[in-house]
Protein backbone atom coordinates (compact mmCIF):
# COMPACT_ATOMS: atom_id res chain seq x y z
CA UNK A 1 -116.42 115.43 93.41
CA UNK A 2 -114.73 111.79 93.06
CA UNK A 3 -117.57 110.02 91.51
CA UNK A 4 -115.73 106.39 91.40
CA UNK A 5 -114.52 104.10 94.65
CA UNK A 6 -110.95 103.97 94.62
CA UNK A 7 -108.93 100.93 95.87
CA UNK A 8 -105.17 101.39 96.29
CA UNK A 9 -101.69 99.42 97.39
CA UNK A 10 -98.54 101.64 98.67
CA UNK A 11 -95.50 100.57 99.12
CA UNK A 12 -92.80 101.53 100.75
CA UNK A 13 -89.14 100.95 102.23
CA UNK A 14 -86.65 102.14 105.08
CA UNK A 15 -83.33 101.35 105.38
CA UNK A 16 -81.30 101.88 108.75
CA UNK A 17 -84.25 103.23 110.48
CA UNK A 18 -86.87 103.48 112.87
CA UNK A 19 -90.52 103.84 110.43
CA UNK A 20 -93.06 103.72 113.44
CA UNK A 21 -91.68 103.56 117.06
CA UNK A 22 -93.81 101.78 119.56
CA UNK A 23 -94.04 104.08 122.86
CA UNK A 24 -94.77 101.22 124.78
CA UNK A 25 -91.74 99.35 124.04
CA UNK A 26 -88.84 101.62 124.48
CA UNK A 27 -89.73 103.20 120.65
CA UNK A 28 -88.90 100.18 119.02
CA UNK A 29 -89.78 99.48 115.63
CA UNK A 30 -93.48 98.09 116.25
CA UNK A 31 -93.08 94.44 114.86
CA UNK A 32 -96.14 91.75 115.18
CA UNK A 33 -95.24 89.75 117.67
CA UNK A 34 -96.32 85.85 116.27
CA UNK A 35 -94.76 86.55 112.21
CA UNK A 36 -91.57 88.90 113.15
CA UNK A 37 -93.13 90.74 110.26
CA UNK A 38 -93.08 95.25 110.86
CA UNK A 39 -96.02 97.62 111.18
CA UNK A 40 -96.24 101.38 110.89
CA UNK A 41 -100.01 102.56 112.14
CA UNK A 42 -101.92 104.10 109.77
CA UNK A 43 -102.04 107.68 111.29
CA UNK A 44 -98.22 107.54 111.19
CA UNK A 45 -98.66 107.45 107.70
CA UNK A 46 -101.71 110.13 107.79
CA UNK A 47 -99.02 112.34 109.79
CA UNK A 48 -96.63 112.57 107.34
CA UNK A 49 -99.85 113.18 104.42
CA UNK A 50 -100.87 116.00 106.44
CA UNK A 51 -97.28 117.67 107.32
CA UNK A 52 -96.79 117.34 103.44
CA UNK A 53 -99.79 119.42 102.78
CA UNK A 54 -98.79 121.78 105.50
CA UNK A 55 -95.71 122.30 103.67
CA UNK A 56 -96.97 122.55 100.39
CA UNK A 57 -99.90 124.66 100.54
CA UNK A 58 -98.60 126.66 103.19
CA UNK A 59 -102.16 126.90 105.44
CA UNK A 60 -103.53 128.38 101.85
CA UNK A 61 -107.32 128.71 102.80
CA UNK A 62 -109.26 125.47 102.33
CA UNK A 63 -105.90 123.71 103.38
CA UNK A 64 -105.74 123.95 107.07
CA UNK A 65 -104.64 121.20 109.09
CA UNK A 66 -106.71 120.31 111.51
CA UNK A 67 -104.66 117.65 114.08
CA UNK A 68 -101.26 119.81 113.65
CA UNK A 69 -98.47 120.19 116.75
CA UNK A 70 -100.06 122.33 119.58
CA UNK A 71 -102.83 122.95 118.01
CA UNK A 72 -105.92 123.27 120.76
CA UNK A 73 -108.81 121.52 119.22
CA UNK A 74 -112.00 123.38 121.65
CA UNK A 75 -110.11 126.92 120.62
CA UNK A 76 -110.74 125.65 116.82
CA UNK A 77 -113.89 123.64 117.47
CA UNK A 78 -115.14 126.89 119.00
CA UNK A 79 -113.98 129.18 116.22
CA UNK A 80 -115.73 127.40 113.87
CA UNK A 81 -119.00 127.40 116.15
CA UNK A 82 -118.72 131.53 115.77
CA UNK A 83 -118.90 131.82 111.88
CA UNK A 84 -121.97 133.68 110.83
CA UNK A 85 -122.92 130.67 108.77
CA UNK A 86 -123.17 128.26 112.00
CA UNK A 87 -124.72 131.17 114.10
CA UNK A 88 -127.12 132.06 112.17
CA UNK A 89 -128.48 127.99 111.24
CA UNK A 90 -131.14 126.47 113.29
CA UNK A 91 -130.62 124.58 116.64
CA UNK A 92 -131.40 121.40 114.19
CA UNK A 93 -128.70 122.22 111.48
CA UNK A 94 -125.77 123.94 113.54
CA UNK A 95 -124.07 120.66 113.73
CA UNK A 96 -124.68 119.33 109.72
CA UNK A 97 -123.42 123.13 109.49
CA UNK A 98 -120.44 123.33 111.69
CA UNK A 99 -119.44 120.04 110.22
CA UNK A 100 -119.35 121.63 106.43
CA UNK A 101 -117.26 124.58 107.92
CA UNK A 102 -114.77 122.53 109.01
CA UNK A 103 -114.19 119.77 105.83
CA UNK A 104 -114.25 123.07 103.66
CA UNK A 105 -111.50 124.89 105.79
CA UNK A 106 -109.18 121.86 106.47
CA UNK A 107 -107.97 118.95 103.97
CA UNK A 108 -107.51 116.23 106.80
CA UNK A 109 -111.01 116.82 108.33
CA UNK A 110 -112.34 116.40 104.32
CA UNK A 111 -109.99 113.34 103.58
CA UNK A 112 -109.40 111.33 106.61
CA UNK A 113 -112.23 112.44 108.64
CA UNK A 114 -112.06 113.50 112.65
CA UNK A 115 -113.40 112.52 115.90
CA UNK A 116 -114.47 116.29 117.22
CA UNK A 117 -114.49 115.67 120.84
CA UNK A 118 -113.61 118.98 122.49
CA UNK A 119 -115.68 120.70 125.41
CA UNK A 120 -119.43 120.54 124.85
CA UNK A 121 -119.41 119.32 121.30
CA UNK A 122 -119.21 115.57 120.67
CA UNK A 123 -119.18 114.56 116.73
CA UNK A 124 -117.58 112.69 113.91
CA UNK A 125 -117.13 113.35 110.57
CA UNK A 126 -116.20 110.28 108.52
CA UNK A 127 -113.76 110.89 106.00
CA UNK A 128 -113.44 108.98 101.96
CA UNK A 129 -109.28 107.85 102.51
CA UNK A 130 -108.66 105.00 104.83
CA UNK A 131 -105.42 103.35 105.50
CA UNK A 132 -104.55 100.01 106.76
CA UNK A 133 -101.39 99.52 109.24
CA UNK A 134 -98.32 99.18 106.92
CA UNK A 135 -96.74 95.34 106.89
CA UNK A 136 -93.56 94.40 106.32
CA UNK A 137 -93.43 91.70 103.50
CA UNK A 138 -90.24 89.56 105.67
CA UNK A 139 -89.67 89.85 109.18
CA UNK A 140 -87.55 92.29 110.34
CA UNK A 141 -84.89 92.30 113.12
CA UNK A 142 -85.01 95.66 115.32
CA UNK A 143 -80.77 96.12 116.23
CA UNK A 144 -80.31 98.12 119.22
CA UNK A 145 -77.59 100.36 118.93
CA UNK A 146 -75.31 101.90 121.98
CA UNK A 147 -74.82 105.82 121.80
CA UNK A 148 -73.66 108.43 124.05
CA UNK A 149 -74.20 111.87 125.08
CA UNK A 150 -70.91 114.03 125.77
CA UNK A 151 -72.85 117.28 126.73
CA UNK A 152 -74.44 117.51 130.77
CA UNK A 153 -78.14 118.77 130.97
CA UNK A 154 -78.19 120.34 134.32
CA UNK A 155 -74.95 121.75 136.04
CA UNK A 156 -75.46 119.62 139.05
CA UNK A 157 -74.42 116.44 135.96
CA UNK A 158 -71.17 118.01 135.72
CA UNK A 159 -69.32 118.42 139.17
CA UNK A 160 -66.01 118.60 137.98
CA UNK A 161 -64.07 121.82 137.20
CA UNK A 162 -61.86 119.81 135.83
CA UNK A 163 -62.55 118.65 132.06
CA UNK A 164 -60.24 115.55 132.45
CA UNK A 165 -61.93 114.18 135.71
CA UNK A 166 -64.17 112.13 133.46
CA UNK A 167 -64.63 110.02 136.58
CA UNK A 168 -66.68 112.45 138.62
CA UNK A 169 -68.51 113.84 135.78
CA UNK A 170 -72.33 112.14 134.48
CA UNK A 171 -72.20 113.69 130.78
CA UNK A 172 -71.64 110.80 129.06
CA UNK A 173 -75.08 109.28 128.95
CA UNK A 174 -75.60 106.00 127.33
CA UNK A 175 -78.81 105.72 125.14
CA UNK A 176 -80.17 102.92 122.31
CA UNK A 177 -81.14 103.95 119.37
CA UNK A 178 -82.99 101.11 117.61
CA UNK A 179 -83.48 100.52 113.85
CA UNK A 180 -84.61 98.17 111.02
CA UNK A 181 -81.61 97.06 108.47
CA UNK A 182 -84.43 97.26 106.06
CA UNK A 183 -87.27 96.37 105.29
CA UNK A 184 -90.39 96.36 102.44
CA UNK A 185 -93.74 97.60 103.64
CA UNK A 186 -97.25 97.00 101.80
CA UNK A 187 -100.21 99.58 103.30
CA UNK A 188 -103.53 98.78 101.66
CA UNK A 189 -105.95 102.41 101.02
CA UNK A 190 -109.49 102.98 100.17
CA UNK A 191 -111.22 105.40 98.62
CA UNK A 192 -115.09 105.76 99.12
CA UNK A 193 -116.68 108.17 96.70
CA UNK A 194 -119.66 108.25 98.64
CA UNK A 195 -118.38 109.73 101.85
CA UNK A 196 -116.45 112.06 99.39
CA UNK A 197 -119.37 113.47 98.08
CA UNK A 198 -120.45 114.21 101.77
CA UNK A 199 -117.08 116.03 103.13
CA UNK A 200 -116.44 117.72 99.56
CA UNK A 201 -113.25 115.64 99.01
CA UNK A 202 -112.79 116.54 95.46
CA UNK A 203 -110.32 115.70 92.71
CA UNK A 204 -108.11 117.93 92.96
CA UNK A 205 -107.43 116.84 96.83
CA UNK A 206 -106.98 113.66 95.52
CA UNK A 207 -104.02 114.69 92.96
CA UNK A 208 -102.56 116.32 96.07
CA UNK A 209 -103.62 113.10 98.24
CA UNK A 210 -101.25 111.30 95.73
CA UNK A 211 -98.80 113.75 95.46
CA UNK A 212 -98.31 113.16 99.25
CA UNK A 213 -97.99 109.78 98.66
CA UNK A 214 -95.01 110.26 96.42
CA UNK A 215 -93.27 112.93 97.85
CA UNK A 216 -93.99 113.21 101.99
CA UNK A 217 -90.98 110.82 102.73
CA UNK A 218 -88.75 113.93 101.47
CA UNK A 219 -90.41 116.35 103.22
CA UNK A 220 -90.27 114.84 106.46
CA UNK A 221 -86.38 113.76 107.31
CA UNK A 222 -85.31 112.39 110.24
CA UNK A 223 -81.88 110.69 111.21
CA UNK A 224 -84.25 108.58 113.38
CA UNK A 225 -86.19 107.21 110.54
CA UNK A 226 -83.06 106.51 108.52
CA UNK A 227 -83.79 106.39 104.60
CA UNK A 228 -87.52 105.50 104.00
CA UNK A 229 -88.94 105.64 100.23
CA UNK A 230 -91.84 105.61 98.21
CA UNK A 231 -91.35 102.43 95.65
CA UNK A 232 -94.75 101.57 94.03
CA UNK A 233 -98.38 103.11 94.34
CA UNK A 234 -101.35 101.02 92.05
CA UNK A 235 -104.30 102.09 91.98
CA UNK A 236 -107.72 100.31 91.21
CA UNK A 237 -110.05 102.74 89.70
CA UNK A 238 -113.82 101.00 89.76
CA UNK A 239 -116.71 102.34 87.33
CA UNK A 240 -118.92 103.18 90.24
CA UNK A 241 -119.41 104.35 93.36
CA UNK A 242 -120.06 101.23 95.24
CA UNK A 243 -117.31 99.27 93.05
CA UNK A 244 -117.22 96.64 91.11
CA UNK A 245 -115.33 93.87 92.60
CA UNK A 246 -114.02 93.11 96.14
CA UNK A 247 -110.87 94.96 97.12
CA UNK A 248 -109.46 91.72 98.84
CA UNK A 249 -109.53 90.42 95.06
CA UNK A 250 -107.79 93.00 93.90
CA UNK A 251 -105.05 93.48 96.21
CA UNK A 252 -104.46 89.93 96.00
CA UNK A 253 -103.12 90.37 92.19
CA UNK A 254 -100.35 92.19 93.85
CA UNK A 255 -97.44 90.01 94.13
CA UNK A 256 -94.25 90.59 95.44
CA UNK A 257 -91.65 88.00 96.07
CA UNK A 258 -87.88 87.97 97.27
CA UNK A 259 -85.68 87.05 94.39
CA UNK A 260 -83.07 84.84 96.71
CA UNK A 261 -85.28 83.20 100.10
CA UNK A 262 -81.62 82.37 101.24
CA UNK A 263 -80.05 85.73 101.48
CA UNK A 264 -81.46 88.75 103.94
CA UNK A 265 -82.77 91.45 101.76
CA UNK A 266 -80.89 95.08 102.51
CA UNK A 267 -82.62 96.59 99.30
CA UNK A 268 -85.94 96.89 97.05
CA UNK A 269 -83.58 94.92 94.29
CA UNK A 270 -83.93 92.26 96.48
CA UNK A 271 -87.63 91.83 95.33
CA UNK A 272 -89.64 91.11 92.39
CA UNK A 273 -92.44 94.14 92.38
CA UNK A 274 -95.43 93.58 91.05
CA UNK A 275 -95.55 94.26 87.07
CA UNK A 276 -98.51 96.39 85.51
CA UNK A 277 -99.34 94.20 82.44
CA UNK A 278 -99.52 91.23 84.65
CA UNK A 279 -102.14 93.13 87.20
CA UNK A 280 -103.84 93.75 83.82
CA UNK A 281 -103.72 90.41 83.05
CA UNK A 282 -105.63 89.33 86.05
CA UNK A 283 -107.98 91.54 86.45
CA UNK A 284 -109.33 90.01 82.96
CA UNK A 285 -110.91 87.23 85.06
CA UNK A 286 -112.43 89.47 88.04
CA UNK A 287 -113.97 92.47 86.43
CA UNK A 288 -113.69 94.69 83.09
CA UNK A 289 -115.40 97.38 84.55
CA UNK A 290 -112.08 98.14 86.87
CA UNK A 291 -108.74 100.14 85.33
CA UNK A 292 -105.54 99.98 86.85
CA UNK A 293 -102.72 102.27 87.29
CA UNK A 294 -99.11 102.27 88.25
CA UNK A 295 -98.64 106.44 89.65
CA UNK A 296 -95.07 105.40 91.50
């Protein structure tokens, strides 16, 4: 089991894209409203963790999904509930029971933890790997952009037998499509090896957690998300479970800075990222009992 709390800074990068659309605003790229700065929520990020797993490990047993696309949450709730092991425990322990099934048989129950709220059966398991919304270092500037459709959905749309009336015929719909010129994002994660120990998250799903990291961008295309990337990953390894330092400390060693302040960055070479030996530098005057590492 992961016997050390784990502290961690991601960062990332899209470029003529939409990272996180915000449902309430027409699927814009969410942007804070006050700094002009972007978000993407942490479960869009946990999303794209858990369709990586999917795809790698292929539902191998232990690495289920549970929150997957039409998936019906009582159906596995209640399959669970039907093992012999949660039959046959007391009235006391079928919940502490059911709850083991379930971090054993799926890798996002056992690393990001779940709200089970399904018919009849209210619980929580809390899960070691938390994320923070991603933030965009400089604001970013959502550009709407015109398209149109040139096929009809419905025969009714197209009421013309003739293919050069364009005039009496609705299948050139106008949409936006909105996206970010680019833009840097920072996401700050936590590891806590105590509520490891209690959903069985174990070192091996954390080599896979960061293998995710790396690699789910690739796996998970979209010509609405344009080109996003995995830049940088650190990670600040503590001695103990409980840590030895404050993570706000830590993060705060992490510098990254726009090389020109008068030109609009299009690209990561637009920024100084952070350099290891100067992390290691720092963290001389906050703790000695703390390693980092550089995994992206």
């Amino acid at each position: 089991m992961i016997s050390n709390r784990i502290d961690f800074i991601y960062i990332f990068d899209v470029k003529d894209g939409n990272p996180n659309g915000d449902p309430n605003a027409d699927n814009m790229p969410r942007i804070d409203d006050e700094t002009g700065q972007g978000l993407v929520t942490d479960v869009c990020l946990k999303r794209k963790v858990r369709n990586y797993v999917l795809a790698k490990k292929e539902m191998q047993e232990g690495f289920d999904i549970y929150i997957k696309e039409r998936a019906v949450l009582d159906s596995v709730v209640n399959d669970v509930y039907k093992e012999n092991s949660v039959k046959n425990a007391t009235k006391e322990n079928k919940r502490i029971v059911a709850q083991k099934v379930l971090c054993q048989k799926y890798y996002d129950v056992r690393t990001f933890g779940a709200a089970i709220t399904t018919t009849g059966k209210q619980d929580q398991v809390r899960g070691p790997i938390q994320f923070t919304f991603a933030r965009s270092v400089d604001q970013i500037q959502a550009k709407p952009n015109t398209i149109t459709r040139m096929a009809a959905t419905k025969k009714a749309d197209s009421n013309s037998d003739n293919p050069e009336d364009e005039v009496k015929q609705k299948e050139r719909t106008m949409g936006n499509k909105f996206i970010v010129p680019y833009g840097l994002y920072v996401c700050h994660g936590f590891i806590s090896a105590n509520l490891a120990k209690q959903t069985g998250f174990s070192e091996d799903d954390l080599k896979l957690f960061w293998d995710a990291l790396e690699n789910m961008f690739d796996v998970d295309r979209s010509a609405a998300r344009g080109l996003m990337s995995a830049q940088k990953l650190i990670v600040f390894k503590h001695s103990s479970m409980l840590g030895n330092a404050p993570a706000d400390k830590l993060f705060k060693l992490v510098n990254i800075q726009l090389k020109d302040k008068t030109k609009v960055p299009r690209s990561v070479d637009d920024y100084n990222l952070p350099n290891l030996e100067d992390i290691k530098e720092g963290l001389k005057n906050i703790s000695d009992q703390i390693e980092v590492e550089e995994m992206i």
